[in-house]
PDB file of N, CA and C in Angstrom:
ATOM      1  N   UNK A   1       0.223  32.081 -13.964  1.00  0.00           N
ATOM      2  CA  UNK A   1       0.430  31.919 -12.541  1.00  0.00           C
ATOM      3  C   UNK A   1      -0.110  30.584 -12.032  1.00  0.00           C
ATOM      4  N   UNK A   2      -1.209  29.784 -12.884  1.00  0.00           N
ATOM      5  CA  UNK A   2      -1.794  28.928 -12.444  1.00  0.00           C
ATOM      6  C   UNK A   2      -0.368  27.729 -12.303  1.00  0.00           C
ATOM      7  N   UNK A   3       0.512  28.059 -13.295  1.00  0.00           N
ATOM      8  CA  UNK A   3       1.471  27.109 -13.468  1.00  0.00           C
ATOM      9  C   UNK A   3       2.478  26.889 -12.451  1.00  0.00           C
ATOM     10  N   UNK A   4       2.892  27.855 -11.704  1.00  0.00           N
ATOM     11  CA  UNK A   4       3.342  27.963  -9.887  1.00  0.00           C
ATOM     12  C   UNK A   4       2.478  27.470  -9.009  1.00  0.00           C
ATOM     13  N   UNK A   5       1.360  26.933  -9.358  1.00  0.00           N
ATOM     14  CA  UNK A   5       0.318  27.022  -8.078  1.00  0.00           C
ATOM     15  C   UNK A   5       0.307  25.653  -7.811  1.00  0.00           C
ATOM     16  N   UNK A   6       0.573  24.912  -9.444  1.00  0.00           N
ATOM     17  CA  UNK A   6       0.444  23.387  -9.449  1.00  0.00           C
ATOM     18  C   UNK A   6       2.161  23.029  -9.328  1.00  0.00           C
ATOM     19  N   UNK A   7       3.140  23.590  -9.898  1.00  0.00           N
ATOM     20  CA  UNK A   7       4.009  22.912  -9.444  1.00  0.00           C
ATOM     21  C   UNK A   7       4.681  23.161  -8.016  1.00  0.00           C
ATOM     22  N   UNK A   8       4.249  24.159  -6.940  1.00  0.00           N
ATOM     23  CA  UNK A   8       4.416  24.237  -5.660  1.00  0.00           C
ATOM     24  C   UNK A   8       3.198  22.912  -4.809  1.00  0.00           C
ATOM     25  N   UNK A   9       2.379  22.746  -5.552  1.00  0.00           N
ATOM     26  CA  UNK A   9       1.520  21.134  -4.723  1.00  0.00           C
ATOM     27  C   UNK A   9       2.244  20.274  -5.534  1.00  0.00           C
ATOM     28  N   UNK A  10       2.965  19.639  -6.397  1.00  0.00           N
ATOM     29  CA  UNK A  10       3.836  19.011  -6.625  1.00  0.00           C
ATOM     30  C   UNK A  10       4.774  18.550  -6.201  1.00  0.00           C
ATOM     31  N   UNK A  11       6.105  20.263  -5.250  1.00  0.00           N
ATOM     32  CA  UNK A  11       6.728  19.613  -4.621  1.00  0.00           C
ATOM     33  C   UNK A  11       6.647  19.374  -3.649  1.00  0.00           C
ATOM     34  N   UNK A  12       5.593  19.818  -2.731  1.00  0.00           N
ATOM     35  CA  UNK A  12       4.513  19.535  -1.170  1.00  0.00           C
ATOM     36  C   UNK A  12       4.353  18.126  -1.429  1.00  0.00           C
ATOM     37  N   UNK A  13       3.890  17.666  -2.222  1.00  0.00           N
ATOM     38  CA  UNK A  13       3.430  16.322  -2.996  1.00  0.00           C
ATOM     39  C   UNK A  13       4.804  14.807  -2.845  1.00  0.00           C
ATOM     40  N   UNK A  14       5.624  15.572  -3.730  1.00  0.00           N
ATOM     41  CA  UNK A  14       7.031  15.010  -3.101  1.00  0.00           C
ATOM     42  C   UNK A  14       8.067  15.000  -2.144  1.00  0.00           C
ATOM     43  N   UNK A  15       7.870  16.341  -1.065  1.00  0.00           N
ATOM     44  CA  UNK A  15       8.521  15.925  -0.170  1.00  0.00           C
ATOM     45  C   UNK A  15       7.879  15.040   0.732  1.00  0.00           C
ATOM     46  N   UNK A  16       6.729  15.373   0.997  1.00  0.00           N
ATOM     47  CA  UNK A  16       6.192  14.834   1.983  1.00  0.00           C
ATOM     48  C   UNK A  16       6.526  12.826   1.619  1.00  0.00           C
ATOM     49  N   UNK A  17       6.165  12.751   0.555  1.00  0.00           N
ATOM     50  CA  UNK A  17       6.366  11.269  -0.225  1.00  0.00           C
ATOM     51  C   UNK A  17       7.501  10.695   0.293  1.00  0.00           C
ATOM     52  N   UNK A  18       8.393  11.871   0.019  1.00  0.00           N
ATOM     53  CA  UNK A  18       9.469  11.209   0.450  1.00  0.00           C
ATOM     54  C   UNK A  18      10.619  11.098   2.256  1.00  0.00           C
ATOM     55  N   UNK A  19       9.621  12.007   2.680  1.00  0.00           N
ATOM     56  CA  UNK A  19      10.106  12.035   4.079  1.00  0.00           C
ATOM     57  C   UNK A  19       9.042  10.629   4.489  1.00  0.00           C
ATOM     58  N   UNK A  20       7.745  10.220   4.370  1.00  0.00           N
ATOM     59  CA  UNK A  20       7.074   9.141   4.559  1.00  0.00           C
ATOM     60  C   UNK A  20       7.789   7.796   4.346  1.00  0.00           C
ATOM     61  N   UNK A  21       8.651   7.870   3.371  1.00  0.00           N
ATOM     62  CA  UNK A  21       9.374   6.873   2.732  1.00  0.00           C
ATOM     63  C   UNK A  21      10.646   6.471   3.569  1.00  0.00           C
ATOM     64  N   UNK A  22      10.890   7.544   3.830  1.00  0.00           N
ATOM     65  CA  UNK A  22      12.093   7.440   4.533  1.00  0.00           C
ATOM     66  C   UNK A  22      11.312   6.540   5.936  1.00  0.00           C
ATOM     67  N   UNK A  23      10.789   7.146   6.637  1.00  0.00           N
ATOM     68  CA  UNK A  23      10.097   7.024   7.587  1.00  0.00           C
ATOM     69  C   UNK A  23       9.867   5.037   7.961  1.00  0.00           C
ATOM     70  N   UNK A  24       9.101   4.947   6.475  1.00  0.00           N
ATOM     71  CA  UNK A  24       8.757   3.527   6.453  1.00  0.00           C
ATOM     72  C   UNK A  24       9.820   2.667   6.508  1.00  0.00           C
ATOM     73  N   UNK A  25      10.642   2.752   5.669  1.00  0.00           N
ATOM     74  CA  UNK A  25      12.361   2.243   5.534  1.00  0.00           C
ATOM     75  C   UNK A  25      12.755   1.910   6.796  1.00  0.00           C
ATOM     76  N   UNK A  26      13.198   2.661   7.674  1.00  0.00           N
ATOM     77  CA  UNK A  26      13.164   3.235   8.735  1.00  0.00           C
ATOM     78  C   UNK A  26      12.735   2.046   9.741  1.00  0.00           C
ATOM     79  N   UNK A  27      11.204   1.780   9.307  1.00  0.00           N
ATOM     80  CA  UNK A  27      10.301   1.130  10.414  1.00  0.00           C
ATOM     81  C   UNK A  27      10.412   0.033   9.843  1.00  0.00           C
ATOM     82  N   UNK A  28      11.115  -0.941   8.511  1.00  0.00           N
ATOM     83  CA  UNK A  28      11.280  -1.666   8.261  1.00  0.00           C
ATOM     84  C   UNK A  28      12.178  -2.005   8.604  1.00  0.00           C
ATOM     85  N   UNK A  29      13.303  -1.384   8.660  1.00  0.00           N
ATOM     86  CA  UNK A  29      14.968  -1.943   9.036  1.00  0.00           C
ATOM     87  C   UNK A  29      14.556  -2.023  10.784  1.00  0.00           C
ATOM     88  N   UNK A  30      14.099  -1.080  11.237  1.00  0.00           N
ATOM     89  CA  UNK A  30      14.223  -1.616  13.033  1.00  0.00           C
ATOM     90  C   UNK A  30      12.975  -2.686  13.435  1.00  0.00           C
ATOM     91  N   UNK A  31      12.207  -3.395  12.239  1.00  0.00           N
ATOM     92  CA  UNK A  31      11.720  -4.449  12.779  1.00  0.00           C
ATOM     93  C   UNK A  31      12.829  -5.696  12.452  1.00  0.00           C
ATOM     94  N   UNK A  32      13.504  -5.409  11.406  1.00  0.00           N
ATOM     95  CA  UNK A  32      14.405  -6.528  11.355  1.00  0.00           C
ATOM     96  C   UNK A  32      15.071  -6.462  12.447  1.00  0.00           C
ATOM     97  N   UNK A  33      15.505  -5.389  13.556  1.00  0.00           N
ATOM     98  CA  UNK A  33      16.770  -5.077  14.312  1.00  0.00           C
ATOM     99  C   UNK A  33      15.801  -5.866  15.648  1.00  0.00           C
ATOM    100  N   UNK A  34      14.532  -5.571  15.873  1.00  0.00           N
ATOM    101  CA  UNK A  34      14.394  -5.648  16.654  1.00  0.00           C
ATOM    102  C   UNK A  34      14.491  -4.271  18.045  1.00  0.00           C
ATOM    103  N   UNK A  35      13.906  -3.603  17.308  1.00  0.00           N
ATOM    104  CA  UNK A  35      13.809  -1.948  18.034  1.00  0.00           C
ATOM    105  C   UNK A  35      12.802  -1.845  19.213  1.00  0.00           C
ATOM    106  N   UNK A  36      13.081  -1.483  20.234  1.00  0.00           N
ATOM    107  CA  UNK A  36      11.664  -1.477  21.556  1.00  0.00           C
ATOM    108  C   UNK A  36      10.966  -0.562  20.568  1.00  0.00           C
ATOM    109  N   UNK A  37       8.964  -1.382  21.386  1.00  0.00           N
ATOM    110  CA  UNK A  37       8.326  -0.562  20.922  1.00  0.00           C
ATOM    111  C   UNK A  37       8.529   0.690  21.147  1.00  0.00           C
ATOM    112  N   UNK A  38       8.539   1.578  22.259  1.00  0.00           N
ATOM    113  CA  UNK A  38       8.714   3.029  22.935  1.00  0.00           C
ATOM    114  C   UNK A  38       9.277   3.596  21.137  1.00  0.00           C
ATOM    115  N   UNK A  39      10.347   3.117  20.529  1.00  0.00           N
ATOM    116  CA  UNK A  39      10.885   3.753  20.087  1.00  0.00           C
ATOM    117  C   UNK A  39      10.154   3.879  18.559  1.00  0.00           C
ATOM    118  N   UNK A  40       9.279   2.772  18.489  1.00  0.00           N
ATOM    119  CA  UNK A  40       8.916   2.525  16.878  1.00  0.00           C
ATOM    120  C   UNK A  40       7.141   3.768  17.178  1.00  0.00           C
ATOM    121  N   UNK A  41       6.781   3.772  18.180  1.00  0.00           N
ATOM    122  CA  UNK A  41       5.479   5.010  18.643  1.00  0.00           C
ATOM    123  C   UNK A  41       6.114   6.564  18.707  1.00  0.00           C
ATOM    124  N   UNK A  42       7.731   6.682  18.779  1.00  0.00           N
ATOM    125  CA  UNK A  42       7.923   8.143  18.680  1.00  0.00           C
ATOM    126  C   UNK A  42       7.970   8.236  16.842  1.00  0.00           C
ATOM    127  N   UNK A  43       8.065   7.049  16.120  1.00  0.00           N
ATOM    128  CA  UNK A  43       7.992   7.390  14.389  1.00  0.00           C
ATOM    129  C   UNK A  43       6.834   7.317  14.331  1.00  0.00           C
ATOM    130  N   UNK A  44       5.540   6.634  14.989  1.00  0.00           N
ATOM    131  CA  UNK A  44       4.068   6.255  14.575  1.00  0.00           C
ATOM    132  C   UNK A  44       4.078   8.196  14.779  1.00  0.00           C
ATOM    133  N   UNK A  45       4.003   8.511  15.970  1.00  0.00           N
ATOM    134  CA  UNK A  45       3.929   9.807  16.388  1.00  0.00           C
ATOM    135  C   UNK A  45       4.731  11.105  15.022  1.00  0.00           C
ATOM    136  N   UNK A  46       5.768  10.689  15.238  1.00  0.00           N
ATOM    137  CA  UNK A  46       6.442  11.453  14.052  1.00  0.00           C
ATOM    138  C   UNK A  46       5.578  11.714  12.823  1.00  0.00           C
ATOM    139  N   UNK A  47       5.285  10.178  11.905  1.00  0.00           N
ATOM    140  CA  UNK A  47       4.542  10.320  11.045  1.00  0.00           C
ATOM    141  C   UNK A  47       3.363  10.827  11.125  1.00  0.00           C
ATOM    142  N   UNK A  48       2.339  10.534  12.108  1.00  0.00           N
ATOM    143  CA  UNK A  48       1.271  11.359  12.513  1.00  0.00           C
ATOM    144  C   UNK A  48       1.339  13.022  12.170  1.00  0.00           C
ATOM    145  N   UNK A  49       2.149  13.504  12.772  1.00  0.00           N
ATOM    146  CA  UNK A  49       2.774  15.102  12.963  1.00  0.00           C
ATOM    147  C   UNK A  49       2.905  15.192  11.405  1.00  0.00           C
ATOM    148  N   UNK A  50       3.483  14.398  10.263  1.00  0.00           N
ATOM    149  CA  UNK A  50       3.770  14.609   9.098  1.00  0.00           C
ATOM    150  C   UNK A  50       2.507  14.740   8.422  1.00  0.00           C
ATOM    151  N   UNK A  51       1.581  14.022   8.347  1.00  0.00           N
ATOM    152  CA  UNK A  51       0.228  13.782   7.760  1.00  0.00           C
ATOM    153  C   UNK A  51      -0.433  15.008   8.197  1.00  0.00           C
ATOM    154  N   UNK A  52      -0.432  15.751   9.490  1.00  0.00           N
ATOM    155  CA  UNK A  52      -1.347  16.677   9.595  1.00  0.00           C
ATOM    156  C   UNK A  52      -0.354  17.649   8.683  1.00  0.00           C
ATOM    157  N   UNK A  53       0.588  18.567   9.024  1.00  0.00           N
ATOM    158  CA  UNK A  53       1.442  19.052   8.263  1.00  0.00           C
ATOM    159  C   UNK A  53       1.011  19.149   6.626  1.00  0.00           C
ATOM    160  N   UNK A  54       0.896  17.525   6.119  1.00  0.00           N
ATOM    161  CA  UNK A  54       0.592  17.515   4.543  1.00  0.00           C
ATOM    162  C   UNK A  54      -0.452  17.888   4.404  1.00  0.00           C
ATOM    163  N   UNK A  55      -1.544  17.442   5.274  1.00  0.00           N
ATOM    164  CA  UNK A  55      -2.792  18.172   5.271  1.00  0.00           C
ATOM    165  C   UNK A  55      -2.876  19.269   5.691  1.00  0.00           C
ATOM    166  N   UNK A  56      -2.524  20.234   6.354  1.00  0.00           N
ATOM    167  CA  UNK A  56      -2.573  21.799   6.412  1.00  0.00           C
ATOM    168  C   UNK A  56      -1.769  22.351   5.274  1.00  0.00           C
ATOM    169  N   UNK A  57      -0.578  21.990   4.406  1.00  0.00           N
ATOM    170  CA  UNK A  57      -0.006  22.032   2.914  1.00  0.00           C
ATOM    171  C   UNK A  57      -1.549  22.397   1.828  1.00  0.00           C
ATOM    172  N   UNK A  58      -2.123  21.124   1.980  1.00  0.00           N
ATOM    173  CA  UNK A  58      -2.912  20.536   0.739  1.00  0.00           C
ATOM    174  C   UNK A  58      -4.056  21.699   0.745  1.00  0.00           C
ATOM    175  N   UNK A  59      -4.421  21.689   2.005  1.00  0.00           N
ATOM    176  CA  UNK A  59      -5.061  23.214   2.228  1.00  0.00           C
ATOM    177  C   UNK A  59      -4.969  24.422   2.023  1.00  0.00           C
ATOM    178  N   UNK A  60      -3.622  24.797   2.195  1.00  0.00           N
ATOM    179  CA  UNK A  60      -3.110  25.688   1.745  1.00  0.00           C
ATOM    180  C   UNK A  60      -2.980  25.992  -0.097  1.00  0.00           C
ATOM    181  N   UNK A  61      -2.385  25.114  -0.249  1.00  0.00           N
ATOM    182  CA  UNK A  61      -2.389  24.987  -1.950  1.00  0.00           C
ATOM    183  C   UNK A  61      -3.938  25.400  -2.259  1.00  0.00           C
ATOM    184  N   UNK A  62      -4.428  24.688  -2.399  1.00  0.00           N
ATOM    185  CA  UNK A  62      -6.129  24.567  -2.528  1.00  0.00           C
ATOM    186  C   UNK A  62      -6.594  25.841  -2.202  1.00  0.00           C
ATOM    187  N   UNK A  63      -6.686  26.328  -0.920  1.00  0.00           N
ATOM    188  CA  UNK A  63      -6.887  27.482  -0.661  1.00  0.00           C
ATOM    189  C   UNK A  63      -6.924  28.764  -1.867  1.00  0.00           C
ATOM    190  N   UNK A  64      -5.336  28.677  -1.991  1.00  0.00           N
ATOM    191  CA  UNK A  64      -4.548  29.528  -2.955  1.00  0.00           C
ATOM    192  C   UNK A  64      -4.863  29.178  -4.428  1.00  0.00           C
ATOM    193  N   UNK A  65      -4.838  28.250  -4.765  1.00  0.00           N
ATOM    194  CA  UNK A  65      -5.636  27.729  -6.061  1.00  0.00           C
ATOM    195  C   UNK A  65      -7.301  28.721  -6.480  1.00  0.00           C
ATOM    196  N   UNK A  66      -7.927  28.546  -5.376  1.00  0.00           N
ATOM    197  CA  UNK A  66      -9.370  29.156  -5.531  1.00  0.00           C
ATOM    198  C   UNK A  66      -9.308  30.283  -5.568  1.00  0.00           C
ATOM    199  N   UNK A  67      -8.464  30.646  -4.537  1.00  0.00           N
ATOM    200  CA  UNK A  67      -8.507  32.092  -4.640  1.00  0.00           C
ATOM    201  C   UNK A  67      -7.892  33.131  -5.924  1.00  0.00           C
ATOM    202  N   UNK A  68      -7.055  32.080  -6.228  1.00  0.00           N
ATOM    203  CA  UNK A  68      -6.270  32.462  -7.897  1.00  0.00           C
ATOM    204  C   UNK A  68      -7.366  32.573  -9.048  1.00  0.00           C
ATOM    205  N   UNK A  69      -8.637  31.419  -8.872  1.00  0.00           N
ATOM    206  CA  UNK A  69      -9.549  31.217  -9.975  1.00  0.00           C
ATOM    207  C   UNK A  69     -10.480  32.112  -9.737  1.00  0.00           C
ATOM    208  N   UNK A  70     -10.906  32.290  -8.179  1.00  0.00           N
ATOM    209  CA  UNK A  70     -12.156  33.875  -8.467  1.00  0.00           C
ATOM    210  C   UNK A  70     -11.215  35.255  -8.725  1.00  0.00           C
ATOM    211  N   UNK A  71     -10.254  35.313  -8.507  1.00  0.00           N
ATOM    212  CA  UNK A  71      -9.764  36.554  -8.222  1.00  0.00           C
ATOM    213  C   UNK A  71      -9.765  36.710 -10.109  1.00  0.00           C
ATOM    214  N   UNK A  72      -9.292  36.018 -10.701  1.00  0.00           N
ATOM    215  CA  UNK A  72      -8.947  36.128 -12.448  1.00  0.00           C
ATOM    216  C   UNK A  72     -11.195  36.132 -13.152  1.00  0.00           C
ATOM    217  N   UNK A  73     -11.755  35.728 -12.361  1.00  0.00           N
ATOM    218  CA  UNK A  73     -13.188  36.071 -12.404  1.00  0.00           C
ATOM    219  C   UNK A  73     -13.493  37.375 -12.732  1.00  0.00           C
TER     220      UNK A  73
END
């Protein structure tokens, strides 16, 4: 079971990676465009919202991890 525990923070691991990615892309192409700020603080904001998210994830995993290792105790 330990082997579900790590590859579910794996793909927590990669989406998040990759919605960030996107994100950055994103904030790279509309500095070339020339995007109002207003609009580049609703992605600062966005990403913000993502990071806590990964961090209540990472917690979760973790959580569930420990509780997997005393419970087999």
């Amino acid at each position: 079971m330990q082997f579900f525990g790590s590859i579910f923070g794996f793909i927590i691991i990669i989406v998040v990676l990759g919605i960030t990615g996107d994100i950055i892309k994103r904030w790279m192409k509309s500095k070339e465009r020339n995007i109002p700020d207003e609009m580049l603080n609703g992605y600062d904001a966005r990403l913000k919202r993502l990071e806590e998210r990964m961090s209540n994830l990472e917690t979760i995993v973790l959580e569930h991890e420990r509780d997997k290792k005393f419970s087999s105790l």
